[in-house]
Protein backbone atom coordinates (compact mmCIF):
# COMPACT_ATOMS: atom_id res chain seq x y z
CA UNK A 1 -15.38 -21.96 19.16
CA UNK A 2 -13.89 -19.82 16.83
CA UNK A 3 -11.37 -16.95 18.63
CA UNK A 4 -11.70 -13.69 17.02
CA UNK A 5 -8.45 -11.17 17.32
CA UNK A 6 -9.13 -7.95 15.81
CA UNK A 7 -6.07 -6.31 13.96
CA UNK A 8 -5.72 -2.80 13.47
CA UNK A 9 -2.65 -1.13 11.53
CA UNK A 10 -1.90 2.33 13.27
CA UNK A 11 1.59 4.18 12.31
CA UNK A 12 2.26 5.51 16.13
CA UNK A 13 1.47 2.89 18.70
CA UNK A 14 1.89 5.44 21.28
CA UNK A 15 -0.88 8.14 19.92
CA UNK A 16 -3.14 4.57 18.70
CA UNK A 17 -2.75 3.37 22.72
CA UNK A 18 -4.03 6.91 23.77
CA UNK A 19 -6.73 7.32 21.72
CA UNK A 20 -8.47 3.77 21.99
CA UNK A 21 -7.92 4.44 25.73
CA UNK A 22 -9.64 7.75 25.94
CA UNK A 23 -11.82 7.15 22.99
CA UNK A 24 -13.15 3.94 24.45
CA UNK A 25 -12.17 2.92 27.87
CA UNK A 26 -9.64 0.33 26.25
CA UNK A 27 -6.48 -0.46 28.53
CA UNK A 28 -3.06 -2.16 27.62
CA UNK A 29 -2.26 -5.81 28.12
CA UNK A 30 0.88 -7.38 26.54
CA UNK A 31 2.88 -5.79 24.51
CA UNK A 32 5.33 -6.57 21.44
CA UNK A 33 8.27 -4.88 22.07
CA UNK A 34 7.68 -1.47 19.32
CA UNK A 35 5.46 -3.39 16.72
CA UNK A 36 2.34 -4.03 18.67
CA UNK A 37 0.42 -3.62 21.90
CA UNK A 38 -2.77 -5.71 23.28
CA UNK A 39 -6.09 -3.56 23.94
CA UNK A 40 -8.27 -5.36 26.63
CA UNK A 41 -11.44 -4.30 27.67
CA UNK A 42 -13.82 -5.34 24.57
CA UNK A 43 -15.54 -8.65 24.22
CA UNK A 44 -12.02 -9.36 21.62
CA UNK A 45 -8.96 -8.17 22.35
CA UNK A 46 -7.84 -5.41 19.91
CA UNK A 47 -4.21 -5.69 18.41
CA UNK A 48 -2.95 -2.47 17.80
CA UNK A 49 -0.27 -2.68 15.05
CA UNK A 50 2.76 -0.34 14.25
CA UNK A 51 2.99 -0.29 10.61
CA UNK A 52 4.71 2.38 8.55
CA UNK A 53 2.54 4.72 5.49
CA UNK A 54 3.68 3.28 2.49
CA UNK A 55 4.48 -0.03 3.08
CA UNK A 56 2.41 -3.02 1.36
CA UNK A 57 0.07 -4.82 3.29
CA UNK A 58 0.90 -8.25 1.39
CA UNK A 59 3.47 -8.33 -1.70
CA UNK A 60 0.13 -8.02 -4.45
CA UNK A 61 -1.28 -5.30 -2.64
CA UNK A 62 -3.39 -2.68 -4.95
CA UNK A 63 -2.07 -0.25 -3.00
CA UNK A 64 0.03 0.48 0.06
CA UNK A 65 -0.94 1.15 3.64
CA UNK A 66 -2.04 5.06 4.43
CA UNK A 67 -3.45 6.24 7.43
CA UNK A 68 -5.88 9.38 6.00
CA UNK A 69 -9.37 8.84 6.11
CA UNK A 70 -10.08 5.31 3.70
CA UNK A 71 -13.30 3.62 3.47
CA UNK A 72 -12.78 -0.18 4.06
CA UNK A 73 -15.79 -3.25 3.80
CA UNK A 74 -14.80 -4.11 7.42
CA UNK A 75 -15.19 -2.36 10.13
CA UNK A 76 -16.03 -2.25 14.18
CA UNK A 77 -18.91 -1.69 15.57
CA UNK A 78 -19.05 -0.58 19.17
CA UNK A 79 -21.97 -0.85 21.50
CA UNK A 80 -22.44 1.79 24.38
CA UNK A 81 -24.52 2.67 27.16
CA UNK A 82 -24.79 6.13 26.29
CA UNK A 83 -24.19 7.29 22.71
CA UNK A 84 -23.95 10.82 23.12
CA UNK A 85 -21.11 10.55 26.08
CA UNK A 86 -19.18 7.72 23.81
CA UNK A 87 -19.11 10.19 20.87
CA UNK A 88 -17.93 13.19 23.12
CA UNK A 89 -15.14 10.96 24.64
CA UNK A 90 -14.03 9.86 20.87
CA UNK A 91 -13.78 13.37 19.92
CA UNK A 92 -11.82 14.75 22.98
CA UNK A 93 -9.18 11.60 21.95
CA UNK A 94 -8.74 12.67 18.64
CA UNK A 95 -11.68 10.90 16.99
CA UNK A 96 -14.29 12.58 13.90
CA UNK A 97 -17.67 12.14 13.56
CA UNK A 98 -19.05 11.63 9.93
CA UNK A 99 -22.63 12.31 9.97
CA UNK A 100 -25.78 12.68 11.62
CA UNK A 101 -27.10 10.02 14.65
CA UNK A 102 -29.22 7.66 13.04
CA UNK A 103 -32.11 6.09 14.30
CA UNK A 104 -33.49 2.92 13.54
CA UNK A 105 -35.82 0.47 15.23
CA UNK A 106 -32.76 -1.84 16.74
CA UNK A 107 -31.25 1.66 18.22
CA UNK A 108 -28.95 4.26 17.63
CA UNK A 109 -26.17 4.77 15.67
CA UNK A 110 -22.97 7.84 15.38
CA UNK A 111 -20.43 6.76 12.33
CA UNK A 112 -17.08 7.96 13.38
CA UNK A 113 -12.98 7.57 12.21
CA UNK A 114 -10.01 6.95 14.14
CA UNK A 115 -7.45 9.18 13.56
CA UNK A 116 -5.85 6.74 11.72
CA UNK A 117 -8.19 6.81 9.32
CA UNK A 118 -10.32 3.92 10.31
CA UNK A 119 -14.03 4.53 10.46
CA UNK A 120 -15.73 2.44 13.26
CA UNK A 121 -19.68 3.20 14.26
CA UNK A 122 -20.61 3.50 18.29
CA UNK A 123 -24.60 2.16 18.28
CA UNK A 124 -26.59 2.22 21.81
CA UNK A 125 -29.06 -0.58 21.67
CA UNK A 126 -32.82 0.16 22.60
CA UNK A 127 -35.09 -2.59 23.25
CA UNK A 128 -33.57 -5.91 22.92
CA UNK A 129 -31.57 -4.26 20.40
CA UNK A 130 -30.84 -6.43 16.83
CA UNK A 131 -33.36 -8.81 18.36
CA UNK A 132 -35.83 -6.12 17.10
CA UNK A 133 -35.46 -6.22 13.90
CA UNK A 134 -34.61 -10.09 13.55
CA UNK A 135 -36.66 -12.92 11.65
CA UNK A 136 -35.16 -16.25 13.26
CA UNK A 137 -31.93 -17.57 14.85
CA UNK A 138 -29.67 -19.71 12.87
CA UNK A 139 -29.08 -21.43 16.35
C-alpha cells in the first residue's frame, strides 16, 4: 500500500505548529531539529516544513516560494463532525474563510486558507457522504 506524507512549506514552524494545532486539533510528533516538525492526528501525518519566501522550490522553478494567499491544483481536504465549530476554531488560529458554505448532496463544504497562504476546504459529510453521489467502485 502506497504511504502518503503530506508536505506543507510554512516560513515559521513555530506560528505553522500553532495554528494546525488550534485550527485542527493536530499535535506534534518528531521533529527535525529547525527545518521541520511531524503533525499527528490526521489519517497522514502532516510535515510541516520551514522554508524561507523567496527561495526556489526546485532549481527550474517558475517562480519562488511566497507565503500570501496563492491558488495551487492541490490541496487538503478536511472532514469534520461539525462544520460550523471547525471553521470558528480555524479562524480563532489565524485561519480565513473564502466564501460562502456550500451545499451539495455528498455534504457540506467551507473553503478556507492557512495563513500561509494555503487554501484547504473543511467538508462535514451527510449521509454516507461521497458514497452519495458515486456511480461504482473501482475496487
Amino acid at each position: 500500500m502506497l504511504q502518503l506524507l503530506i508536505n506543507i512549506d510554512v516560513d515559521d514552524l513555530v506560528k505553522a505548529v500553532d495554528f494546525y494545532m488550534q485550527a485542527l486539533g493536530l499535535r506534534p510528533g518528531r521533529r527535525f531539529g529547525a527545518q521541520g516538525v511531524e503533525m499527528l492526528g490526521a489519517s497522514s501525518p502532516i510535515y510541516l516544513l520551514a522554508r524561507q519566501p523567496g527561495t526556489l522550490p526546485f532549481p527550474a522553478a517558475a517562480s519562488p516560494r511566497e507565503y500570501g494567499r496563492h491558488w495551487t491544483p492541490v490541496h487538503l481536504d478536511m472532514v469534520v463532525e461539525r462544520l460550523e465549530a471547525a471553521m470558528d476554531r480555524a479562524v480563532a488560529a489565524g485561519a480565513s474563510f473564502e466564501s460562502q458554505i456550500e451545499e451539495s448532496a455528498w455534504g457540506r463544504i467551507a473553503k478556507m486558507a492557512d495563513p500561509f497562504g494555503h487554501g484547504f476546504c473543511l467538508l462535514e459529510f451527510k449521509g454516507r457522504g461521497y458514497d452519495e453521489i458515486a456511480e461504482g467502485s473501482s475496487e
